[in-house]
PDB file of N, CA and C in Angstrom:
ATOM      1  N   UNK A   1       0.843  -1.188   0.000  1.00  0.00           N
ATOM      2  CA  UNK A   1       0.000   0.000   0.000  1.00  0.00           C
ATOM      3  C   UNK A   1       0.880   1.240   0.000  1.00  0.00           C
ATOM      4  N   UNK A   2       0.814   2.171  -0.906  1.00  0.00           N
ATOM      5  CA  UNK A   2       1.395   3.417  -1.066  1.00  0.00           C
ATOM      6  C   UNK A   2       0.875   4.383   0.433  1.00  0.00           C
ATOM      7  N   UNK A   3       1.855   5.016   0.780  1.00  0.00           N
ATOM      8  CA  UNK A   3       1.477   6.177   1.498  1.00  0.00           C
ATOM      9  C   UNK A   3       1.933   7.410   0.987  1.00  0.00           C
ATOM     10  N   UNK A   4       1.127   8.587   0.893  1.00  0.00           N
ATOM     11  CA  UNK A   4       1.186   9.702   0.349  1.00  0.00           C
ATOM     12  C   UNK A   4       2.346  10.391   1.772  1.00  0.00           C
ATOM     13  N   UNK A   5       3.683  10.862   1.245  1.00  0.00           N
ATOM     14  CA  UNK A   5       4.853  11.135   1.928  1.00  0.00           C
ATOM     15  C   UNK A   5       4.865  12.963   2.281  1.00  0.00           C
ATOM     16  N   UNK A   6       3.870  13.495   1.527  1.00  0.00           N
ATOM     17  CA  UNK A   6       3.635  15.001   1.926  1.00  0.00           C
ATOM     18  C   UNK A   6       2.967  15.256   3.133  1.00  0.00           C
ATOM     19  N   UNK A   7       2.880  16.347   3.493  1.00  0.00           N
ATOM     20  CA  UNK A   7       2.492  16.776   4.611  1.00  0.00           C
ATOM     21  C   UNK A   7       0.687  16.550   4.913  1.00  0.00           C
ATOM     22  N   UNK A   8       0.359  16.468   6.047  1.00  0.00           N
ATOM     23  CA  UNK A   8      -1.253  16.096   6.128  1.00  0.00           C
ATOM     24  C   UNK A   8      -2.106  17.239   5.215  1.00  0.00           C
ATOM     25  N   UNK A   9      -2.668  17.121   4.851  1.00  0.00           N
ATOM     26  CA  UNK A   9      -4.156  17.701   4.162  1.00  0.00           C
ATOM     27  C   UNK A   9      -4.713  18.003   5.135  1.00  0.00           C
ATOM     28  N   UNK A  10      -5.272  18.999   4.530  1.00  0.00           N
ATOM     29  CA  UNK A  10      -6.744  19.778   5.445  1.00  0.00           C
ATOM     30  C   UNK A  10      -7.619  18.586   6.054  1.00  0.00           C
ATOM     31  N   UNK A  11      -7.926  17.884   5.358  1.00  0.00           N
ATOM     32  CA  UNK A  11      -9.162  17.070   5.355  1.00  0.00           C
ATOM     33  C   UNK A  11      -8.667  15.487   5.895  1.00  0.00           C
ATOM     34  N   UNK A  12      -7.120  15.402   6.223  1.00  0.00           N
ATOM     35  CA  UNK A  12      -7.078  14.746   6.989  1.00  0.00           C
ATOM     36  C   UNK A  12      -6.613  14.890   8.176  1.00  0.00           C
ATOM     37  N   UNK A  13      -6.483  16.372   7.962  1.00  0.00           N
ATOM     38  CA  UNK A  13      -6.408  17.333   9.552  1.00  0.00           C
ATOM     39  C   UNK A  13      -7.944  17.146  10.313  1.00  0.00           C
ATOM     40  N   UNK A  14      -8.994  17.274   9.517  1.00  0.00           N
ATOM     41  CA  UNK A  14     -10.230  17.162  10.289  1.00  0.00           C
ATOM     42  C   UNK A  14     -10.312  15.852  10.749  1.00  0.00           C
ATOM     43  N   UNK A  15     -10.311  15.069   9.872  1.00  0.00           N
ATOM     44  CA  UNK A  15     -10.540  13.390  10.695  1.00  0.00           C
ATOM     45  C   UNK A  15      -9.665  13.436  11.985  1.00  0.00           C
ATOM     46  N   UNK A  16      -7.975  13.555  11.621  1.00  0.00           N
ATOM     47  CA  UNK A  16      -7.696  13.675  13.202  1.00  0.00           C
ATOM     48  C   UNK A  16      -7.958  14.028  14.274  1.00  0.00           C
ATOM     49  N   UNK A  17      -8.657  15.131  14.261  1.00  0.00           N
ATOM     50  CA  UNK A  17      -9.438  15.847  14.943  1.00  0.00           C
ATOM     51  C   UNK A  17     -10.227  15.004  15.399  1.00  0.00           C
ATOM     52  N   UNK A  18     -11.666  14.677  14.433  1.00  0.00           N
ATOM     53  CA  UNK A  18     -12.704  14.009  14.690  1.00  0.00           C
ATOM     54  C   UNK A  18     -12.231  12.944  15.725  1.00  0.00           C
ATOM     55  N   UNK A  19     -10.929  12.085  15.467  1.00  0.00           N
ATOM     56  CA  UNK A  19     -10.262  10.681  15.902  1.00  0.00           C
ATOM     57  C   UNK A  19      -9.891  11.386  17.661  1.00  0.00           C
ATOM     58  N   UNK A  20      -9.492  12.628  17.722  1.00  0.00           N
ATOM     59  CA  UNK A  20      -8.896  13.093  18.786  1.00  0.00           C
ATOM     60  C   UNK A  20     -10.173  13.285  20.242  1.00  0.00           C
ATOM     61  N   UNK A  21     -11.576  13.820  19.407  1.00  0.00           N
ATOM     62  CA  UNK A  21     -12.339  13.554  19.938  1.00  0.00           C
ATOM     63  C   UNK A  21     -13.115  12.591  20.355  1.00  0.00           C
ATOM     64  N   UNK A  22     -13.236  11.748  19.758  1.00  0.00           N
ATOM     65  CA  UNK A  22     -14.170  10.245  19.507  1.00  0.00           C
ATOM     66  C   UNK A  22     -13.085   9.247  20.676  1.00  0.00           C
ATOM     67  N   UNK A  23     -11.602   8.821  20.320  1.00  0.00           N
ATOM     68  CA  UNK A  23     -10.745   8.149  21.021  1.00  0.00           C
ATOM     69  C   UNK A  23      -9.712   9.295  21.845  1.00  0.00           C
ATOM     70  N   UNK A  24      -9.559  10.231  22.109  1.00  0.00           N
ATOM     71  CA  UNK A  24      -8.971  10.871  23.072  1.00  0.00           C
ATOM     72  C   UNK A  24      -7.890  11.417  23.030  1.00  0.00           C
ATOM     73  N   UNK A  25      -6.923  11.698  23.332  1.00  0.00           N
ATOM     74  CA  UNK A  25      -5.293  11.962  22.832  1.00  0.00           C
ATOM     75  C   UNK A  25      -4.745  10.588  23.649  1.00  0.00           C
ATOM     76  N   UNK A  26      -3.184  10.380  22.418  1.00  0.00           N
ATOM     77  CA  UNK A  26      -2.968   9.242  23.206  1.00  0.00           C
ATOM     78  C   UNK A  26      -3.202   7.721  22.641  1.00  0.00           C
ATOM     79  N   UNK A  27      -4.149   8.162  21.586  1.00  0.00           N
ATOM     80  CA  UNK A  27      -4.927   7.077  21.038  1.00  0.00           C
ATOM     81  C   UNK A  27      -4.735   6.709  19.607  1.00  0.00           C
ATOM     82  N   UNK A  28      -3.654   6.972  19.599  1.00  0.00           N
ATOM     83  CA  UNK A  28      -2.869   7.251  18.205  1.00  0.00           C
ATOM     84  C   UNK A  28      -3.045   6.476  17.019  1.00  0.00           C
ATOM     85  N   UNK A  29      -3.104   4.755  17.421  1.00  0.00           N
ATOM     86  CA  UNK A  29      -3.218   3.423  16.900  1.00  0.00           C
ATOM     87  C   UNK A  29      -4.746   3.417  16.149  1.00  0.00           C
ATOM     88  N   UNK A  30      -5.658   3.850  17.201  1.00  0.00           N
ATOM     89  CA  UNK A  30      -7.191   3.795  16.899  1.00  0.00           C
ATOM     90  C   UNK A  30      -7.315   4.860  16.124  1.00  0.00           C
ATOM     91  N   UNK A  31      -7.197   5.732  15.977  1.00  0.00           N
ATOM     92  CA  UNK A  31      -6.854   6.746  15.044  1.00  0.00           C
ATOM     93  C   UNK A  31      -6.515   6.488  13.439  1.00  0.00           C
ATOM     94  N   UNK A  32      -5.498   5.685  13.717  1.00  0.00           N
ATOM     95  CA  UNK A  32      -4.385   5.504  12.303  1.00  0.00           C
ATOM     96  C   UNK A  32      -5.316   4.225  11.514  1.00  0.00           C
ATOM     97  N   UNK A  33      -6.031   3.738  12.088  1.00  0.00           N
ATOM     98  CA  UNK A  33      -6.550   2.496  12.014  1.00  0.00           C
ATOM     99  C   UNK A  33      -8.287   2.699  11.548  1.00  0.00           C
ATOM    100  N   UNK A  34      -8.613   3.561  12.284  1.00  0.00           N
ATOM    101  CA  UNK A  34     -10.003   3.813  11.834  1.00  0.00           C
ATOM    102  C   UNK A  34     -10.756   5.062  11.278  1.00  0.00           C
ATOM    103  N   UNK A  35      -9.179   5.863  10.960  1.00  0.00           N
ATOM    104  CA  UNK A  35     -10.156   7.145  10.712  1.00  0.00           C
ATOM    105  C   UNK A  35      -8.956   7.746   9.621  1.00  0.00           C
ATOM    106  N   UNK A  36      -7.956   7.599   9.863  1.00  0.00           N
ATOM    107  CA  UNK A  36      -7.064   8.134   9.279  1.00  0.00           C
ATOM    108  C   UNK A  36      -6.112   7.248   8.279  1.00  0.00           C
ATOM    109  N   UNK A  37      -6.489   6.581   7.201  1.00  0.00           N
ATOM    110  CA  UNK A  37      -5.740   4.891   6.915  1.00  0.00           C
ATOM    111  C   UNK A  37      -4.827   5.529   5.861  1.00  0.00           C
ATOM    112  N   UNK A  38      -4.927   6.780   5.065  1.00  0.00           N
ATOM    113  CA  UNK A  38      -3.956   7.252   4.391  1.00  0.00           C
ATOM    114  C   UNK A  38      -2.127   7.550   4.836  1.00  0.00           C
ATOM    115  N   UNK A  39      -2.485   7.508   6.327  1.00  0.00           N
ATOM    116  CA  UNK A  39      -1.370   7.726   6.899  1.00  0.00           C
ATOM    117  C   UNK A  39      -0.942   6.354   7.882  1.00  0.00           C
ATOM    118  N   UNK A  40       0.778   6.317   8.532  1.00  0.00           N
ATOM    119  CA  UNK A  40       0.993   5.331   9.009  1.00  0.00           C
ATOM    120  C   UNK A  40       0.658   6.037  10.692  1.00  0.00           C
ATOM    121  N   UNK A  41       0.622   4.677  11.276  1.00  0.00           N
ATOM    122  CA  UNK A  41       0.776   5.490  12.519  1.00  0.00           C
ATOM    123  C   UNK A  41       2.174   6.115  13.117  1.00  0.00           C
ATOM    124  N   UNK A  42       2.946   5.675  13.087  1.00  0.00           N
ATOM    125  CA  UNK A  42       4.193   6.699  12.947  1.00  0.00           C
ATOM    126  C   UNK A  42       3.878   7.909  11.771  1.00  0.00           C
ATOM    127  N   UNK A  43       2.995   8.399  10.992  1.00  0.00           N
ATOM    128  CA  UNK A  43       2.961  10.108  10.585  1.00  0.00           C
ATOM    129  C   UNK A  43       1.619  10.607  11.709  1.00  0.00           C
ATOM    130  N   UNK A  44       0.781   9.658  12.112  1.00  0.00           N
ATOM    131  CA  UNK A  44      -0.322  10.256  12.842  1.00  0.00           C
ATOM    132  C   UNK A  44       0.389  10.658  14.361  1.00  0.00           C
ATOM    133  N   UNK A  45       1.389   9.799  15.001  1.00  0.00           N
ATOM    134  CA  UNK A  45       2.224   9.998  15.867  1.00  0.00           C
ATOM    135  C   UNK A  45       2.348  11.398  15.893  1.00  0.00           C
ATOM    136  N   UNK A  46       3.895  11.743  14.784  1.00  0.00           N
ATOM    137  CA  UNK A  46       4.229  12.959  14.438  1.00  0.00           C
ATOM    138  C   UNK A  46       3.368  14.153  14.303  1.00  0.00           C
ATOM    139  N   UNK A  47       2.029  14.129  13.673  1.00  0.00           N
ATOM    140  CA  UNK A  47       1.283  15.129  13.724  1.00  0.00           C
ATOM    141  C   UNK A  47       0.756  15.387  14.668  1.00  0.00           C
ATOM    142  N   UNK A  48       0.071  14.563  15.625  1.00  0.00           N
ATOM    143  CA  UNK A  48      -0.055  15.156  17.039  1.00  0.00           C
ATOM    144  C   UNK A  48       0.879  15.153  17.574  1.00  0.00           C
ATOM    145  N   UNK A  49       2.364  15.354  17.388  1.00  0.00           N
ATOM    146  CA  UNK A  49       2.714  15.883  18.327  1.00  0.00           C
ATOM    147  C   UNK A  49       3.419  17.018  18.383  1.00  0.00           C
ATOM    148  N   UNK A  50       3.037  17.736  16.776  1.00  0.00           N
ATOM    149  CA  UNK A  50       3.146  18.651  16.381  1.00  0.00           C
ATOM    150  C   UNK A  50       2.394  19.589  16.205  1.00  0.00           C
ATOM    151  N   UNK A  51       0.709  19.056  16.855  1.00  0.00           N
ATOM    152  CA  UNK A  51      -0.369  19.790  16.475  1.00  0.00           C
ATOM    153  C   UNK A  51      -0.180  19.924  18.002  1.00  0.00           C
ATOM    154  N   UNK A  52      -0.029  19.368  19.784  1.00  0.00           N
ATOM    155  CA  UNK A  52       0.310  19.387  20.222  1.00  0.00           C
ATOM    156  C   UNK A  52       0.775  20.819  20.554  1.00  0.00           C
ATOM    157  N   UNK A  53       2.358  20.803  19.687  1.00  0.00           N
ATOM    158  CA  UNK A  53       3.294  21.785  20.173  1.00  0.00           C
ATOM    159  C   UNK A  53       2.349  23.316  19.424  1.00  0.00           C
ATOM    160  N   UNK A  54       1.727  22.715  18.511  1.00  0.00           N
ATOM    161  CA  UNK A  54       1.322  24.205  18.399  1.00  0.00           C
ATOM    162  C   UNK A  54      -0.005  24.719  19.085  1.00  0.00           C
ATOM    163  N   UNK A  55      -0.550  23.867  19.389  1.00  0.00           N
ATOM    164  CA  UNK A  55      -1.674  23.956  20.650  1.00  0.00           C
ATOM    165  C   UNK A  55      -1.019  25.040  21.975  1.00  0.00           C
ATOM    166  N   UNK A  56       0.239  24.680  22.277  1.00  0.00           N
ATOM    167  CA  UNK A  56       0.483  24.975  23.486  1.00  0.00           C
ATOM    168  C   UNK A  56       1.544  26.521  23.165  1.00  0.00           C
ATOM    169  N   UNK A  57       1.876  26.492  21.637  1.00  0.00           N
ATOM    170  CA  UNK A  57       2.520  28.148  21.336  1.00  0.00           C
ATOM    171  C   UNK A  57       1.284  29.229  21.711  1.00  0.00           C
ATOM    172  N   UNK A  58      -0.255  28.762  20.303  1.00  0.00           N
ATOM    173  CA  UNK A  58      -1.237  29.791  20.957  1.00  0.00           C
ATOM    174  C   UNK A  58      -2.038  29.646  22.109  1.00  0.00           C
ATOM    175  N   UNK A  59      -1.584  28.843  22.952  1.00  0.00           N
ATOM    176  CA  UNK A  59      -1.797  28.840  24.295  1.00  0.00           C
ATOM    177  C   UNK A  59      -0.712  30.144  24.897  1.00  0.00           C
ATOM    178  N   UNK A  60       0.222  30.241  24.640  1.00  0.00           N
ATOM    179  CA  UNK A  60       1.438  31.187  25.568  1.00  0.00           C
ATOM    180  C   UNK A  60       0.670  32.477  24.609  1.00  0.00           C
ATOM    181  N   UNK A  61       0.621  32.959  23.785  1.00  0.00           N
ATOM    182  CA  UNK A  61       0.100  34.151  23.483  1.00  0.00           C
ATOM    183  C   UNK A  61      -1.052  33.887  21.641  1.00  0.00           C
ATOM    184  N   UNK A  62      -1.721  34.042  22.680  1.00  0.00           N
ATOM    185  CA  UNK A  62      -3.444  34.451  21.765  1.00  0.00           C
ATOM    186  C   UNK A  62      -3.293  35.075  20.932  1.00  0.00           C
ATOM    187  N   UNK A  63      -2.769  36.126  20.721  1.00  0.00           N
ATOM    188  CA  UNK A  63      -2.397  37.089  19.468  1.00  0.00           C
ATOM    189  C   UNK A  63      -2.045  36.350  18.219  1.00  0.00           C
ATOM    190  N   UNK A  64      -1.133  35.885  18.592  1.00  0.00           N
ATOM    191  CA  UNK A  64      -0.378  35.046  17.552  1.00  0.00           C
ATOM    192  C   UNK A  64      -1.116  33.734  16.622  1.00  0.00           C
ATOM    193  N   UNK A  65      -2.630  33.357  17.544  1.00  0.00           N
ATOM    194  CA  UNK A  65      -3.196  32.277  16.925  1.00  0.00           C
ATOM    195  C   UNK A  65      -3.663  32.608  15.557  1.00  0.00           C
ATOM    196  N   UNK A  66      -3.981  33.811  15.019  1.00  0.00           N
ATOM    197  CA  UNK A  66      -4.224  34.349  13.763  1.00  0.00           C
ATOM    198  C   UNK A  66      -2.839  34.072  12.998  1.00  0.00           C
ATOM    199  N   UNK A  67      -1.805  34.413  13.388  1.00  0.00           N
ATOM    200  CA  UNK A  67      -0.335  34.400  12.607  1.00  0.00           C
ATOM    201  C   UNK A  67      -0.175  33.283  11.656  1.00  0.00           C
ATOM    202  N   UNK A  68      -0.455  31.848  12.541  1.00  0.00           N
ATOM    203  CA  UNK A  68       0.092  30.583  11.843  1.00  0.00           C
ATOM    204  C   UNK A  68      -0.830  29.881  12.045  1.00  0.00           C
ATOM    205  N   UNK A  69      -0.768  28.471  11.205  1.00  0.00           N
ATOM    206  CA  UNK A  69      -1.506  27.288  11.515  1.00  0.00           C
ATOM    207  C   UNK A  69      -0.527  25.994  11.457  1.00  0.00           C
ATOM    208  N   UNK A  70      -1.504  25.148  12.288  1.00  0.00           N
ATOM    209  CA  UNK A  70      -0.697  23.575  11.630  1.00  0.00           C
ATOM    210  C   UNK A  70      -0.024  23.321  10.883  1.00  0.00           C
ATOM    211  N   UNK A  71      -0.097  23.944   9.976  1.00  0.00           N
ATOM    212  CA  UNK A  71       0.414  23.336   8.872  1.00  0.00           C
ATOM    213  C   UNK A  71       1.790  23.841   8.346  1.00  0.00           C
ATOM    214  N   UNK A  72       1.874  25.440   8.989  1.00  0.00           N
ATOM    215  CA  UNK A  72       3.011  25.997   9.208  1.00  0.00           C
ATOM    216  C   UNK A  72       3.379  25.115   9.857  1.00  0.00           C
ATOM    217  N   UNK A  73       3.254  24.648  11.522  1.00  0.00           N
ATOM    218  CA  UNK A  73       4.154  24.058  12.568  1.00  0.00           C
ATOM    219  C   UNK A  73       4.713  22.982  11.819  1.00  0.00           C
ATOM    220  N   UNK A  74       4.077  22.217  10.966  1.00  0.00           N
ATOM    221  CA  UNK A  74       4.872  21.101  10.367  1.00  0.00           C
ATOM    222  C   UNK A  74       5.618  20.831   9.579  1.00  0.00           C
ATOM    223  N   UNK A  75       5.917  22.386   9.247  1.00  0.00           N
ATOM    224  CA  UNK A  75       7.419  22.521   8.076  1.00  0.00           C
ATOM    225  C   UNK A  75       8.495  23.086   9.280  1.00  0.00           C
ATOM    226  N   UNK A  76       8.148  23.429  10.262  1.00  0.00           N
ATOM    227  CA  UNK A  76       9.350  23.871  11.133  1.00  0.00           C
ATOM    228  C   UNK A  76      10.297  22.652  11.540  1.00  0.00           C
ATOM    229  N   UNK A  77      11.835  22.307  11.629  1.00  0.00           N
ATOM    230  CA  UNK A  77      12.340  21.105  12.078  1.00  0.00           C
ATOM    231  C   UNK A  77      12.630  21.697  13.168  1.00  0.00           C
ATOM    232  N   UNK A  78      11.465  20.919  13.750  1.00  0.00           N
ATOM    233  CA  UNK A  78      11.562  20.449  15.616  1.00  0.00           C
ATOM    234  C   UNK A  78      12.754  19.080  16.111  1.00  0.00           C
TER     235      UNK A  78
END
């Protein structure tokens, strides 16, 4: 099975989401497995824990949540 090696899509930014709510954070496997199958679970790993780190930037200042998105955070090498 091919996996698409670019960065997540919008639209499989929402399923994660959806997966984050439905199974919890943490839940990475159930995720990769039932909602998200385009990706491995080692990239669903990586994206939360990059969606994560950027959760907790516009957490330190609000202003800035307009500035960037996800999708910025995931071209930065962390």
């Amino acid at each position: 099975m091919y996996f698409n090696r670019k960065f997540c899509t919008e639209q499989e930014h929402k399923v994660f989401l959806i997966g984050l709510e439905v199974y919890g954070q943490g839940k990475r496997k159930k995720i990769s497995e039932n909602l998200v199958k385009t990706r491995t679970l080692s990239q669903i790993a990586s994206h939360a824990q990059k969606f994560n780190l950027w959760l907790k930037a516009i957490a330190k200042d609000l202003e800035k949540k307009h500035n960037f998105s996800i999708f910025q955070v995931q071209r930065l090498n962390l």
